[in-house]
N, C-alpha and C. Protein backbone atom coordinates (compact mmCIF):
# COMPACT_ATOMS: atom_id res chain seq x y z
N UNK A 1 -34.56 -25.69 -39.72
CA UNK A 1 -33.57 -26.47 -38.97
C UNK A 1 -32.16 -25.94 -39.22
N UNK A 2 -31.68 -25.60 -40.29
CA UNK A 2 -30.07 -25.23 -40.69
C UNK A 2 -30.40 -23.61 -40.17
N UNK A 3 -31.41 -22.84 -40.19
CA UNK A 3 -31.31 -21.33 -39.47
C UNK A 3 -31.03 -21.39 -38.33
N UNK A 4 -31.50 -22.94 -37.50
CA UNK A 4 -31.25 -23.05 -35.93
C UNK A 4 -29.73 -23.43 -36.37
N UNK A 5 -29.41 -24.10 -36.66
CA UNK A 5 -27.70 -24.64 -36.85
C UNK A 5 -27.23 -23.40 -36.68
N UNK A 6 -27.45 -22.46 -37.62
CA UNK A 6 -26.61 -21.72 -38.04
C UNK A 6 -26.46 -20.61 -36.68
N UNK A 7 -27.45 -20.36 -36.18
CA UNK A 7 -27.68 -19.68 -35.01
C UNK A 7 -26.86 -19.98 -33.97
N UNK A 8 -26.76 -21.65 -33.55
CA UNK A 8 -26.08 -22.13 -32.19
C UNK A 8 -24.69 -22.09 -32.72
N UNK A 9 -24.28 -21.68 -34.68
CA UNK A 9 -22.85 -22.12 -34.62
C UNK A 9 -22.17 -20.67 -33.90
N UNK A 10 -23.29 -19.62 -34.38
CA UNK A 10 -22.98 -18.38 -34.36
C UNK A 10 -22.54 -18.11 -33.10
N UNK A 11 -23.52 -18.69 -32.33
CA UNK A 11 -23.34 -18.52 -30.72
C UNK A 11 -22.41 -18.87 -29.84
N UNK A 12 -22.08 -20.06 -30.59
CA UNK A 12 -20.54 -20.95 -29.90
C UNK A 12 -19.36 -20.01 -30.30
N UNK A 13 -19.54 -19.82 -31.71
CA UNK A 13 -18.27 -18.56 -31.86
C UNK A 13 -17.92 -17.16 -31.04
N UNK A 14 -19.29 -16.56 -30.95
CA UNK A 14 -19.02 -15.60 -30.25
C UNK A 14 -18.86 -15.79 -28.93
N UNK A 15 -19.14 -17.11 -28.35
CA UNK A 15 -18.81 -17.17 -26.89
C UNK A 15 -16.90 -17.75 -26.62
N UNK A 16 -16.54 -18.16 -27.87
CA UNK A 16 -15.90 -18.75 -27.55
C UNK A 16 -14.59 -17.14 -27.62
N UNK A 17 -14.93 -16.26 -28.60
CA UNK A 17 -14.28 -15.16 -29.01
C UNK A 17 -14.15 -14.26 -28.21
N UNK A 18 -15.39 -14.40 -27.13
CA UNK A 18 -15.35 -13.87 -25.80
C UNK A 18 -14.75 -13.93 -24.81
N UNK A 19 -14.64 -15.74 -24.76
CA UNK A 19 -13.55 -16.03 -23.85
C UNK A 19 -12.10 -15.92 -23.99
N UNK A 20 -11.87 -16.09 -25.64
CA UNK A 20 -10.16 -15.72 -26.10
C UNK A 20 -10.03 -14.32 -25.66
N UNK A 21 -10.66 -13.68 -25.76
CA UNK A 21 -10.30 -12.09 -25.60
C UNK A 21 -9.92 -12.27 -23.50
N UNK A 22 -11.50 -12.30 -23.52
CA UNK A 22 -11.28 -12.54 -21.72
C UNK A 22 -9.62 -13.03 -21.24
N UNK A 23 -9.57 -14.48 -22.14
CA UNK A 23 -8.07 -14.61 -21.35
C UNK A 23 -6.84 -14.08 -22.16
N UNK A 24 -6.96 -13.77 -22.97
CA UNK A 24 -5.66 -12.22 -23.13
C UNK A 24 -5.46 -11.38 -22.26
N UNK A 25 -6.78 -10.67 -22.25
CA UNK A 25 -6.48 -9.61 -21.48
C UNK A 25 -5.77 -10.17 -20.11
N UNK A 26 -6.85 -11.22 -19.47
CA UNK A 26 -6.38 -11.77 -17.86
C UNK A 26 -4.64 -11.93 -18.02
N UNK A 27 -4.09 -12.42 -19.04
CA UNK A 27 -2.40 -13.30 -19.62
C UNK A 27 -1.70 -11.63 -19.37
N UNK A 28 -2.57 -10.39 -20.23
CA UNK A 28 -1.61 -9.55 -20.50
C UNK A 28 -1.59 -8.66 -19.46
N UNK A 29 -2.24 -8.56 -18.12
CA UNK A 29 -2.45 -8.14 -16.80
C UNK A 29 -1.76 -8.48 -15.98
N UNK A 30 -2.02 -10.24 -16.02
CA UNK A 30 -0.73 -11.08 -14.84
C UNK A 30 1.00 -10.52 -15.47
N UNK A 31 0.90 -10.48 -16.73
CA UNK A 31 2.43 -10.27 -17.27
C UNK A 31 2.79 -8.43 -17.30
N UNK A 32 1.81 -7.64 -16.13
CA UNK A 32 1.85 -6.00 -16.65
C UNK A 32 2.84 -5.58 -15.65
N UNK A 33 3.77 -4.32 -15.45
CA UNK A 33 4.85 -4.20 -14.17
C UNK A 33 3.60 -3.70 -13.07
N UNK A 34 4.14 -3.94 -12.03
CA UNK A 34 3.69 -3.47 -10.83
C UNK A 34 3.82 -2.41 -10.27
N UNK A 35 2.84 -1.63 -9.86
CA UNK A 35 3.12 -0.30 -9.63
C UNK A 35 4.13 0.00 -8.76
N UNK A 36 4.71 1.28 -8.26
CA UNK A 36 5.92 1.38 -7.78
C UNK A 36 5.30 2.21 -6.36
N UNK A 37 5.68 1.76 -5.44
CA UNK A 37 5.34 2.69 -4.00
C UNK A 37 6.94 2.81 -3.74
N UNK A 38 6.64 4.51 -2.92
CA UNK A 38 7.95 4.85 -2.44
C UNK A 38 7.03 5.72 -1.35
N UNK A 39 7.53 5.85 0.01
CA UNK A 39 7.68 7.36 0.82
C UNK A 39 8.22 7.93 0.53
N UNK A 40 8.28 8.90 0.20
CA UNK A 40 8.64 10.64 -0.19
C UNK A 40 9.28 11.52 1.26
N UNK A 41 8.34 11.58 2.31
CA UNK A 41 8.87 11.88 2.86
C UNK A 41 7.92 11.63 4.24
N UNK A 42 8.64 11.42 5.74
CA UNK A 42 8.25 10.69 7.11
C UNK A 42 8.94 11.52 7.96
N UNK A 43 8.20 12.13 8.82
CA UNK A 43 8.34 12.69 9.65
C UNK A 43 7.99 12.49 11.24
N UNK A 44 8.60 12.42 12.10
CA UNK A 44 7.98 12.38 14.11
C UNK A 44 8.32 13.44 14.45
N UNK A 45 6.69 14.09 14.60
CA UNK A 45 7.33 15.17 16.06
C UNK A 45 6.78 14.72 16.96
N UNK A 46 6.33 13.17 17.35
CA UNK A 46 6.15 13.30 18.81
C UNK A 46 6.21 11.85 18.80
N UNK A 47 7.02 11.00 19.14
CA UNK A 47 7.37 9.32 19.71
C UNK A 47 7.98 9.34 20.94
N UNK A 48 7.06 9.58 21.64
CA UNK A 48 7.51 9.35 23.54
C UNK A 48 6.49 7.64 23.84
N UNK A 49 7.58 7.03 25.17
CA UNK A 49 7.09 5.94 25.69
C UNK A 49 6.99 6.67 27.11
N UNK A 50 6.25 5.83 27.58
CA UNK A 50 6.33 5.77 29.11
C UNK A 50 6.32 4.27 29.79
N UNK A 51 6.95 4.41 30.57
CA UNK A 51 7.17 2.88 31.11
C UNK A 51 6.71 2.76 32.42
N UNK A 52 5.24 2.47 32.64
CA UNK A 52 4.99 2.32 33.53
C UNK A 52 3.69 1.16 33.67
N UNK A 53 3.05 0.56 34.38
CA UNK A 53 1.88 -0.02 34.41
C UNK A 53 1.38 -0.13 33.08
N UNK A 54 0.82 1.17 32.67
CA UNK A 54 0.27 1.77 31.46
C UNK A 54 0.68 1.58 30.32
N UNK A 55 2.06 1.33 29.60
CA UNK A 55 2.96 1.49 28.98
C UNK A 55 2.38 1.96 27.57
N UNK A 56 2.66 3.63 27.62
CA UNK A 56 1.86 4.00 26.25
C UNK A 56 2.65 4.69 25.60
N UNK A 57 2.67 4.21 24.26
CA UNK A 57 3.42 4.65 23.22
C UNK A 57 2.56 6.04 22.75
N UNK A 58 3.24 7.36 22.84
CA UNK A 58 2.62 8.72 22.36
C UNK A 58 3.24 8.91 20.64
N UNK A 59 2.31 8.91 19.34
CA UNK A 59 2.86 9.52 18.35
C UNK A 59 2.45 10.62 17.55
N UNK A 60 3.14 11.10 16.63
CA UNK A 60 2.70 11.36 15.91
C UNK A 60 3.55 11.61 14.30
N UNK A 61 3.02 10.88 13.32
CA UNK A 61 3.91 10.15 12.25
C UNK A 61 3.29 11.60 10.78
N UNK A 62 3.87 11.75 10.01
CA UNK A 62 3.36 12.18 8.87
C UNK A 62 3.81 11.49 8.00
N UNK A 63 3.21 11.09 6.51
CA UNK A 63 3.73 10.17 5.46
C UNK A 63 3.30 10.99 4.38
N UNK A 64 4.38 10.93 3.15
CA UNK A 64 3.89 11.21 1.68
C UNK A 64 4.38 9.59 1.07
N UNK A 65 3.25 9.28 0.54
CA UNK A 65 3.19 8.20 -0.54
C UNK A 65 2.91 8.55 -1.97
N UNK A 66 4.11 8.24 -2.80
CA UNK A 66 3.64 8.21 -3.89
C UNK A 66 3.36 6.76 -4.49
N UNK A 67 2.70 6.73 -5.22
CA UNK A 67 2.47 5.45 -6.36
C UNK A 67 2.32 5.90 -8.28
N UNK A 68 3.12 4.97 -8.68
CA UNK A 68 3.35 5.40 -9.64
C UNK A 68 3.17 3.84 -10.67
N UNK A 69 1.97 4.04 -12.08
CA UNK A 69 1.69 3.11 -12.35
C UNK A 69 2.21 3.32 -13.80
N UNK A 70 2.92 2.78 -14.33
CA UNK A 70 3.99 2.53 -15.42
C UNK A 70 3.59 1.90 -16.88
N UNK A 71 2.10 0.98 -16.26
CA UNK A 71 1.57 0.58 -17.45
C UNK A 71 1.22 1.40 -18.29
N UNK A 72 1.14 0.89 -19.67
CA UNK A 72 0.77 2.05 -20.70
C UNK A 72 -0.88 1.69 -21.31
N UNK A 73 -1.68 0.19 -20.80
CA UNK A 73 -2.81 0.47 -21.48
C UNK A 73 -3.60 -0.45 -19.55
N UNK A 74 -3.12 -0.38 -18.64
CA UNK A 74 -3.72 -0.83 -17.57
C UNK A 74 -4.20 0.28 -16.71
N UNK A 75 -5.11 0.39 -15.99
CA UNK A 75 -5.10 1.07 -15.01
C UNK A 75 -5.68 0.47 -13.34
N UNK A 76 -5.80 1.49 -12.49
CA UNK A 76 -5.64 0.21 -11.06
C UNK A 76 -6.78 1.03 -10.18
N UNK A 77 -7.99 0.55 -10.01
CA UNK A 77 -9.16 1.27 -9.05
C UNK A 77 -8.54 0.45 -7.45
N UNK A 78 -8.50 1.22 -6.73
CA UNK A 78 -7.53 1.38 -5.44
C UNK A 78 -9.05 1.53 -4.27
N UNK A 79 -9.39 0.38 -4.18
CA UNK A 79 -10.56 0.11 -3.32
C UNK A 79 -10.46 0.54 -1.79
N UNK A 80 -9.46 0.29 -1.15
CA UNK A 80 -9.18 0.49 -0.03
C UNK A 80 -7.33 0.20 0.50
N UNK A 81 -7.08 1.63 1.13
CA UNK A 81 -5.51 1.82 1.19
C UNK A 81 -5.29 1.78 2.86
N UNK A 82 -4.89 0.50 3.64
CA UNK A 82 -5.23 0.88 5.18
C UNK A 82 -3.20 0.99 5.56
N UNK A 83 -2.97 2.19 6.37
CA UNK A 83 -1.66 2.38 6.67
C UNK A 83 -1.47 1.65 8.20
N UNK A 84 -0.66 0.71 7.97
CA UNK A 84 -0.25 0.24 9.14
C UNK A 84 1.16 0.74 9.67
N UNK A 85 1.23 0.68 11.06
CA UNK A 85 2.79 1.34 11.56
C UNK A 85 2.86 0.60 12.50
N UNK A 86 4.56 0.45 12.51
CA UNK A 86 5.23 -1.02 13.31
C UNK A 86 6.12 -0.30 13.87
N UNK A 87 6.27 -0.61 15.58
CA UNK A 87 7.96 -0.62 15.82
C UNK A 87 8.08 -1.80 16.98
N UNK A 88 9.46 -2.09 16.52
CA UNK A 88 9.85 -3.26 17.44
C UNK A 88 8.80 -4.66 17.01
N UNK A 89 8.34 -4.55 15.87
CA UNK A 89 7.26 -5.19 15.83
C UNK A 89 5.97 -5.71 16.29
N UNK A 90 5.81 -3.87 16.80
CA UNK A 90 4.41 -4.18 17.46
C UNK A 90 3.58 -2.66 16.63
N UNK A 91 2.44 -3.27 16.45
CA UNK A 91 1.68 -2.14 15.84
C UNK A 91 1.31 -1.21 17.07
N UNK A 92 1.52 -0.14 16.54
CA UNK A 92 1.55 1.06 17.04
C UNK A 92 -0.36 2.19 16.53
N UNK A 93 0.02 1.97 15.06
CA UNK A 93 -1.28 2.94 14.64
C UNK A 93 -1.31 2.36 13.62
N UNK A 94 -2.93 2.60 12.95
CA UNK A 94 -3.48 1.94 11.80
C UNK A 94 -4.45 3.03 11.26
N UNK A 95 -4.49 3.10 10.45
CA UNK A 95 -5.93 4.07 9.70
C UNK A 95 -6.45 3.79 7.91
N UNK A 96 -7.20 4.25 7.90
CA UNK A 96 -7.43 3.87 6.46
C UNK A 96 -7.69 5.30 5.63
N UNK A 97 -6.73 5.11 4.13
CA UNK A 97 -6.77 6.60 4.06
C UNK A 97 -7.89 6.85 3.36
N UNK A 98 -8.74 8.60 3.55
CA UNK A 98 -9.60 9.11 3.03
C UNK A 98 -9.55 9.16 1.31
N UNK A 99 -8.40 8.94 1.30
CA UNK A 99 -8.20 9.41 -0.49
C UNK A 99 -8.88 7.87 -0.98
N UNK A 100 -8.87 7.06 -0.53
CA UNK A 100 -9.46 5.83 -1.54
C UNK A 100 -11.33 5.80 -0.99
N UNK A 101 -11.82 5.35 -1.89
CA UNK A 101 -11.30 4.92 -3.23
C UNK A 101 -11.15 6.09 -4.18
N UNK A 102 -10.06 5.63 -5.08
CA UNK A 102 -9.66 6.20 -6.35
C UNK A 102 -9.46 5.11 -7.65
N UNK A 103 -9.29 5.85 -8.81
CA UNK A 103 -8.98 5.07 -9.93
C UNK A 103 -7.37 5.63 -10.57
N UNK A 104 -6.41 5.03 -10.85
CA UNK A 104 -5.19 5.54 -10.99
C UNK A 104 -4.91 5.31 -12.36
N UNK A 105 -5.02 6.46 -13.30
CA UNK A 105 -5.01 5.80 -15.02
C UNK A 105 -3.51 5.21 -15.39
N UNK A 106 -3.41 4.78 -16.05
CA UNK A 106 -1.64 4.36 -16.73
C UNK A 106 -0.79 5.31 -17.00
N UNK A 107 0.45 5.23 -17.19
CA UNK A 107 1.19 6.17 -16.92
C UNK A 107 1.12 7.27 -16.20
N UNK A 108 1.11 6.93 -14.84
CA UNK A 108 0.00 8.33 -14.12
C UNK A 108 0.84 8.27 -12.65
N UNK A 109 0.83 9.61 -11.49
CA UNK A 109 2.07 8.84 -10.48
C UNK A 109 0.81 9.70 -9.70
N UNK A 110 0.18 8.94 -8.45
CA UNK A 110 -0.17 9.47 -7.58
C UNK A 110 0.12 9.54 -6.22
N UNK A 111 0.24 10.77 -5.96
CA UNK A 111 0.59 11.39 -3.99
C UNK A 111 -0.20 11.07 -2.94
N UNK A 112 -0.27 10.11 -1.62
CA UNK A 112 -0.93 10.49 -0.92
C UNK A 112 -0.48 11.12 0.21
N UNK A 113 -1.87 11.77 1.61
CA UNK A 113 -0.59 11.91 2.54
C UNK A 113 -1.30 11.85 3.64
N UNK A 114 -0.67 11.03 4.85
CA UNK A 114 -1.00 10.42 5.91
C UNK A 114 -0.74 10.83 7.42
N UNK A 115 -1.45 11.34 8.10
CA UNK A 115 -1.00 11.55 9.46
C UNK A 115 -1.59 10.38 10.68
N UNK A 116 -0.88 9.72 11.62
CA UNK A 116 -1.04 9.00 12.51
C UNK A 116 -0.44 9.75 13.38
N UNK A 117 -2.03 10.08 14.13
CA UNK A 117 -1.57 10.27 15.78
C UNK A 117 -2.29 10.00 16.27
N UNK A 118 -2.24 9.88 17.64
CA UNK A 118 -2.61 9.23 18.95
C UNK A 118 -1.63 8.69 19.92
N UNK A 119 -2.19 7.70 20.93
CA UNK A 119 -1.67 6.97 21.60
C UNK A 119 -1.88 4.99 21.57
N UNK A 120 -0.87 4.45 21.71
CA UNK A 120 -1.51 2.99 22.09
C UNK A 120 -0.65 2.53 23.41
N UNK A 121 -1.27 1.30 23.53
CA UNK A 121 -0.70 0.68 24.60
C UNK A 121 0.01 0.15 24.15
N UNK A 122 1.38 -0.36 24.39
CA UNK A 122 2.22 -1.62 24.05
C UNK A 122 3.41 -2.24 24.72
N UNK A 123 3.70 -2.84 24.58
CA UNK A 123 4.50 -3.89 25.68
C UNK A 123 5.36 -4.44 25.35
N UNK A 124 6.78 -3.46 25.42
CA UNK A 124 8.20 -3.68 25.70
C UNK A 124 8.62 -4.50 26.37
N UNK A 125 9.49 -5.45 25.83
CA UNK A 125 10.34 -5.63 26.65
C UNK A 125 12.00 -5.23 26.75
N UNK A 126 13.29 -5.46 27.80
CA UNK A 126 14.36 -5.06 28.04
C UNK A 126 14.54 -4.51 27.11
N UNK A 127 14.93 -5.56 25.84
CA UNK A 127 15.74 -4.93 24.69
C UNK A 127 14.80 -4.30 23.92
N UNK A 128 13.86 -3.89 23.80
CA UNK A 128 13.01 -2.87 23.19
C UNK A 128 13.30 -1.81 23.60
N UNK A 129 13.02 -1.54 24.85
CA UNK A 129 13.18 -0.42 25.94
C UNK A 129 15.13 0.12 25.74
N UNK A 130 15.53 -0.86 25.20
CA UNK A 130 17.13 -0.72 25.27
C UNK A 130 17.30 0.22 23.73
N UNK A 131 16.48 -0.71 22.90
CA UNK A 131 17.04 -0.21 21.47
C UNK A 131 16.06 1.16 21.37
N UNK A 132 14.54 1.49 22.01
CA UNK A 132 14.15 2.59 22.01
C UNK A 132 15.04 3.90 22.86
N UNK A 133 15.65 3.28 23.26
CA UNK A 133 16.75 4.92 24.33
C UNK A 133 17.66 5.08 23.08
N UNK A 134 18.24 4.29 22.99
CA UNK A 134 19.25 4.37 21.70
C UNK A 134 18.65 5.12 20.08
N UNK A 135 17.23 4.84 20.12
CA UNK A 135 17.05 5.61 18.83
C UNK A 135 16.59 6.46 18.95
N UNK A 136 16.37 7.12 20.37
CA UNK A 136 15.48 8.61 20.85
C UNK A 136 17.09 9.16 21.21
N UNK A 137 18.15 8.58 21.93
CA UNK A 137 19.30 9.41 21.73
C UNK A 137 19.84 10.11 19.93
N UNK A 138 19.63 9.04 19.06
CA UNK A 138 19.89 9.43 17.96
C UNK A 138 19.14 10.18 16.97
N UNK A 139 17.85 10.36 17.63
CA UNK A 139 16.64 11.27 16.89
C UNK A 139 16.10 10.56 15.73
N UNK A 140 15.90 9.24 15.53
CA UNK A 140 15.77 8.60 14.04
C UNK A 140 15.33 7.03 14.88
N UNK A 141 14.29 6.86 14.40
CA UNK A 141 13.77 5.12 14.54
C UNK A 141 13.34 4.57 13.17
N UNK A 142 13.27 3.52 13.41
CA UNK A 142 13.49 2.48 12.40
C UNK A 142 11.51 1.54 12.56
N UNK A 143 10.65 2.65 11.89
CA UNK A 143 9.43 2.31 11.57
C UNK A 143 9.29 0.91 10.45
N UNK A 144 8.14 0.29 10.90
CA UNK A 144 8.08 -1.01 9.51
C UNK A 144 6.49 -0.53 9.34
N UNK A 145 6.61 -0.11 7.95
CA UNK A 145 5.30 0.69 7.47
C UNK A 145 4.49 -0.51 6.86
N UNK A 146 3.28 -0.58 6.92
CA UNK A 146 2.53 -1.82 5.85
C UNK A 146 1.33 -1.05 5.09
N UNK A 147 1.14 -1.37 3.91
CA UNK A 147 0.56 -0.91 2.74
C UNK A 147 -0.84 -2.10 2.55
N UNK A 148 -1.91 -1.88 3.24
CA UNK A 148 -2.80 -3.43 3.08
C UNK A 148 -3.97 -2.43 2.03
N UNK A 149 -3.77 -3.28 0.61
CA UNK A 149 -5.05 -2.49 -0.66
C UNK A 149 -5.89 -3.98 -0.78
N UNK A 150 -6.97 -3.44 -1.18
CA UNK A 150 -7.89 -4.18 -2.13
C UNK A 150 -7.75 -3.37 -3.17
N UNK A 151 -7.45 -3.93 -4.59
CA UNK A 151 -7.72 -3.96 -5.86
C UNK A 151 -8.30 -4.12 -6.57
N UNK A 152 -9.00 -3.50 -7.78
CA UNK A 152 -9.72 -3.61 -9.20
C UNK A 152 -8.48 -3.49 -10.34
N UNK A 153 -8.18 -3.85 -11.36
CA UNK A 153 -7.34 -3.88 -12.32
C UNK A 153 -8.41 -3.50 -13.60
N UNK A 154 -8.36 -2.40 -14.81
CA UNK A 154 -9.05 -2.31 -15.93
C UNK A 154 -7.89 -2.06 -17.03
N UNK A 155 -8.15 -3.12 -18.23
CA UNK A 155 -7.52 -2.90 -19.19
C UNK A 155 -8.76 -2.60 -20.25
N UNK A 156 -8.59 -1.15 -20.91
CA UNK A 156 -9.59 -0.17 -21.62
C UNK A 156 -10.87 -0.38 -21.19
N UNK A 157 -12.14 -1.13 -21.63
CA UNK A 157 -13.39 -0.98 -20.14
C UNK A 157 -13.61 -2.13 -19.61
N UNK A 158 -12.78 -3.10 -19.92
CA UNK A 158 -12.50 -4.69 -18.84
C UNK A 158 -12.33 -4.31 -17.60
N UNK A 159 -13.05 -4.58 -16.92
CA UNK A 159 -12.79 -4.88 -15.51
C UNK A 159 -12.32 -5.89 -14.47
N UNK A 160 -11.36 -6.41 -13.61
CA UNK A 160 -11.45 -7.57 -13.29
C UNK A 160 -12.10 -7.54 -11.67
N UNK A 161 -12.05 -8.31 -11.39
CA UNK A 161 -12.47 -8.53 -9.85
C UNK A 161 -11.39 -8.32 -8.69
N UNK A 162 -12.16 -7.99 -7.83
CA UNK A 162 -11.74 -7.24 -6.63
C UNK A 162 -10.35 -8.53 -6.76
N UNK A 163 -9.36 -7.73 -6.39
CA UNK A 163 -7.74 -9.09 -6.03
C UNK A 163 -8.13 -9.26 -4.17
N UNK A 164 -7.16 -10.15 -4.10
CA UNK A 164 -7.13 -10.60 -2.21
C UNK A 164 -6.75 -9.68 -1.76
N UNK A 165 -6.61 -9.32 -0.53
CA UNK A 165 -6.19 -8.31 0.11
C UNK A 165 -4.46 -8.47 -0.08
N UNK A 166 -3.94 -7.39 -0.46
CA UNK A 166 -2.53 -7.97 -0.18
C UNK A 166 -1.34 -6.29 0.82
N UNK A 167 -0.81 -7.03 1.46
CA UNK A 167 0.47 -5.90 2.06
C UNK A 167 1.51 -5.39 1.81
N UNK A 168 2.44 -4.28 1.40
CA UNK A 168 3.42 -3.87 1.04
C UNK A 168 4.26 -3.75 1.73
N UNK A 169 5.33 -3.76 2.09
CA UNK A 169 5.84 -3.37 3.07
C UNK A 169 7.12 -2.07 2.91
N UNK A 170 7.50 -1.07 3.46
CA UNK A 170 8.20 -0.26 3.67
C UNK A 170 8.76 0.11 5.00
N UNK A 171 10.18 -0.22 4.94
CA UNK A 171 11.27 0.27 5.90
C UNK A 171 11.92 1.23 6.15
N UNK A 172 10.95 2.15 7.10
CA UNK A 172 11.98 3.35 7.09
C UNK A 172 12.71 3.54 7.97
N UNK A 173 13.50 4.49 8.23
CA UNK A 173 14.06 5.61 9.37
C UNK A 173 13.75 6.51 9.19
N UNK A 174 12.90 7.20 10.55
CA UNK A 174 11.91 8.30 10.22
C UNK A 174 13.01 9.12 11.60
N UNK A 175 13.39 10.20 10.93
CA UNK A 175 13.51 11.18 11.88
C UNK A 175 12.76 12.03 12.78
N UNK A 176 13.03 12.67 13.85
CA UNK A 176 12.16 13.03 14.79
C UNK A 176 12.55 14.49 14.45
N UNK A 177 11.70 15.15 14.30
CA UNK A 177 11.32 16.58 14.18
C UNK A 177 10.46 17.50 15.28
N UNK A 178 11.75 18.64 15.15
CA UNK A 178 11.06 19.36 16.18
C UNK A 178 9.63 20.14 15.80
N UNK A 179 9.20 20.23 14.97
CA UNK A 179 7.72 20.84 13.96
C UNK A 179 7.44 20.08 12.74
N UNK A 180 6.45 20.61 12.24
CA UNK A 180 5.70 19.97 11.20
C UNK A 180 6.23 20.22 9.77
N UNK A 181 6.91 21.90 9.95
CA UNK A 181 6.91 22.54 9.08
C UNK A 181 8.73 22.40 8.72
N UNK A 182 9.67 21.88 9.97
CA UNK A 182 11.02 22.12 9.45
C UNK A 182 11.38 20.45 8.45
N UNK A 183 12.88 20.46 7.90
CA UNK A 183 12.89 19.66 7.18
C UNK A 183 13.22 18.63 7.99
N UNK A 184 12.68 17.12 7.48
CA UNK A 184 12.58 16.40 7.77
C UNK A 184 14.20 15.39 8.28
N UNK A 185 14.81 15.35 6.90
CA UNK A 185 16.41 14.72 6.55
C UNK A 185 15.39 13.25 6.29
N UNK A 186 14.63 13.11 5.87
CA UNK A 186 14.00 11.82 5.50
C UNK A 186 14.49 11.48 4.16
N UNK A 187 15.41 10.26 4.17
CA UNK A 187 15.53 9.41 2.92
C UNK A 187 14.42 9.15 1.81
N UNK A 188 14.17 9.28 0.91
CA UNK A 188 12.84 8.68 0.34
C UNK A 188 12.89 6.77 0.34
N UNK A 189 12.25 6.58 0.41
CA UNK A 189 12.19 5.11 0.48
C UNK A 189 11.73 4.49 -0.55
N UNK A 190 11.98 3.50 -1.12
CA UNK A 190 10.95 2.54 -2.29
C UNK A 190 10.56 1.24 -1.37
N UNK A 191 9.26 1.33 -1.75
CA UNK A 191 8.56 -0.14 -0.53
C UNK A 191 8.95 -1.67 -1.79
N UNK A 192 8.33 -2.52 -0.90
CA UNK A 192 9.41 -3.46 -1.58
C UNK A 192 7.69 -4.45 -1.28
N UNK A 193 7.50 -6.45 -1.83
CA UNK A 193 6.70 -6.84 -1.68
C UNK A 193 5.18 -6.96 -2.59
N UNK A 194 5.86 -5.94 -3.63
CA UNK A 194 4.78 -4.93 -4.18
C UNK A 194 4.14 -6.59 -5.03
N UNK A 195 2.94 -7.30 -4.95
CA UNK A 195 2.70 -8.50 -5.88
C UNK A 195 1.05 -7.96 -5.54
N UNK A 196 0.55 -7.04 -5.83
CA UNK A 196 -0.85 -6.94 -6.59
C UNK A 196 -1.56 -7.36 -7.41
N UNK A 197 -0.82 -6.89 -9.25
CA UNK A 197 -1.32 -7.38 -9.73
C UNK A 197 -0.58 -9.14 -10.58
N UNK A 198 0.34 -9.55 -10.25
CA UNK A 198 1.18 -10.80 -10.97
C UNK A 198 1.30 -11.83 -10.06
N UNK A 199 0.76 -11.97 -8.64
CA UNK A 199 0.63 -13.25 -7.89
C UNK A 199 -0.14 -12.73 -6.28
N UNK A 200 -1.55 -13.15 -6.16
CA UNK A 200 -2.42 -13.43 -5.49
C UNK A 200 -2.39 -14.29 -4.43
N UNK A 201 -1.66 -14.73 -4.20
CA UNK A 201 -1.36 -16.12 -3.27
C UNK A 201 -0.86 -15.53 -1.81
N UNK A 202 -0.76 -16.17 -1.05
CA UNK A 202 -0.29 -16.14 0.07
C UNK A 202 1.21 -15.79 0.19
């Protein structure tokens, strides 16, 4: 009878030692910095509209993303990275990049790099059509980039569970380029929104 005692005390301890650890780690994750996204560098050689019946937006966008993860004992498995592209606030192109999934160790800065082209349909109105002449006179538009990941978080071989889907957002001005290969004059950007791993919520 006291070998069984001694057994269930054993058992309560180690479950309970299990769970103290469990919620450290979870405490010292929610409290870890957030990784850092920036564009590097955004390029158009081809953002033509046509205004007709049809109304089709022609592009073609290039992106360097870096991400850069600052923690010193976290690291971030990067389940799925889908690039969204906005103008005037209408999506334009979407893709999901080939590089994920990946695992991104701590202190570690990783590059990706993105091309969107094609065509879509979309539907201007006046002052769209007004502020698009104005930024094709000036060779430079004013893209709203979105960053939508699913997340894994590991602190040493803890794993946590997939996070909600969440969006980043980045504001650029992407200049229009006559080739692929000349320089861009692209600002680097830092995206902003960044709540992965320290608030889940809506």
């Amino acid at each position: 009878m006291s070998g069984g005692c001694a057994c269930c005390s054993c058992l309560l301890c180690n479950t309970f030692l299990c769970f103290t650890l469990a919620f450290f780690m979870f405490c010292y994750i929610l409290t870890s910095d957030e990784p850092k996204f920036r564009v590097t560098d955004a390029s158009l050689t081809q953002f033509n509209f046509t205004n007709t019946d049809n109304s089709t937006l022609n592009y073609n966008l290039a992106l360097n993303i870096t991400i850069r993860n600052s923690n010193k004992k976290i690291g971030i498995y990067y389940r799925r990275i889908q690039v969204i592209a906005n103008y005037r606030k209408k999506t334009f192109a979407m893709m999901n990049l080939t590089s994920a999934p990946f695992y991104q160790g701590h202190k570690n800065t990783t590059t990706l790099h993105a091309v969107l082209e094609g065509q879509q349909l979309v539907v201007f109105g006046e002052s769209d059509i007004s502020q698009f002449n104005s930024d094709t006179a000036a060779s430079i538009y004013s893209i709203d980039l979105q960053l939508a990941l699913q997340v894994r978080a590991r602190y040493f071989s803890f794993k946590t569970a997939e996070y909600p889907s969440s969006k980043i957002d980045c504001k650029l001005q992407v200049p229009l380029s006559d080739n692929e290969t000349s320089p861009s004059g692209f600002n680097v950007t830092r995206c902003w929104n960044v709540h992965i791993l320290t608030d889940h919520g809506d």
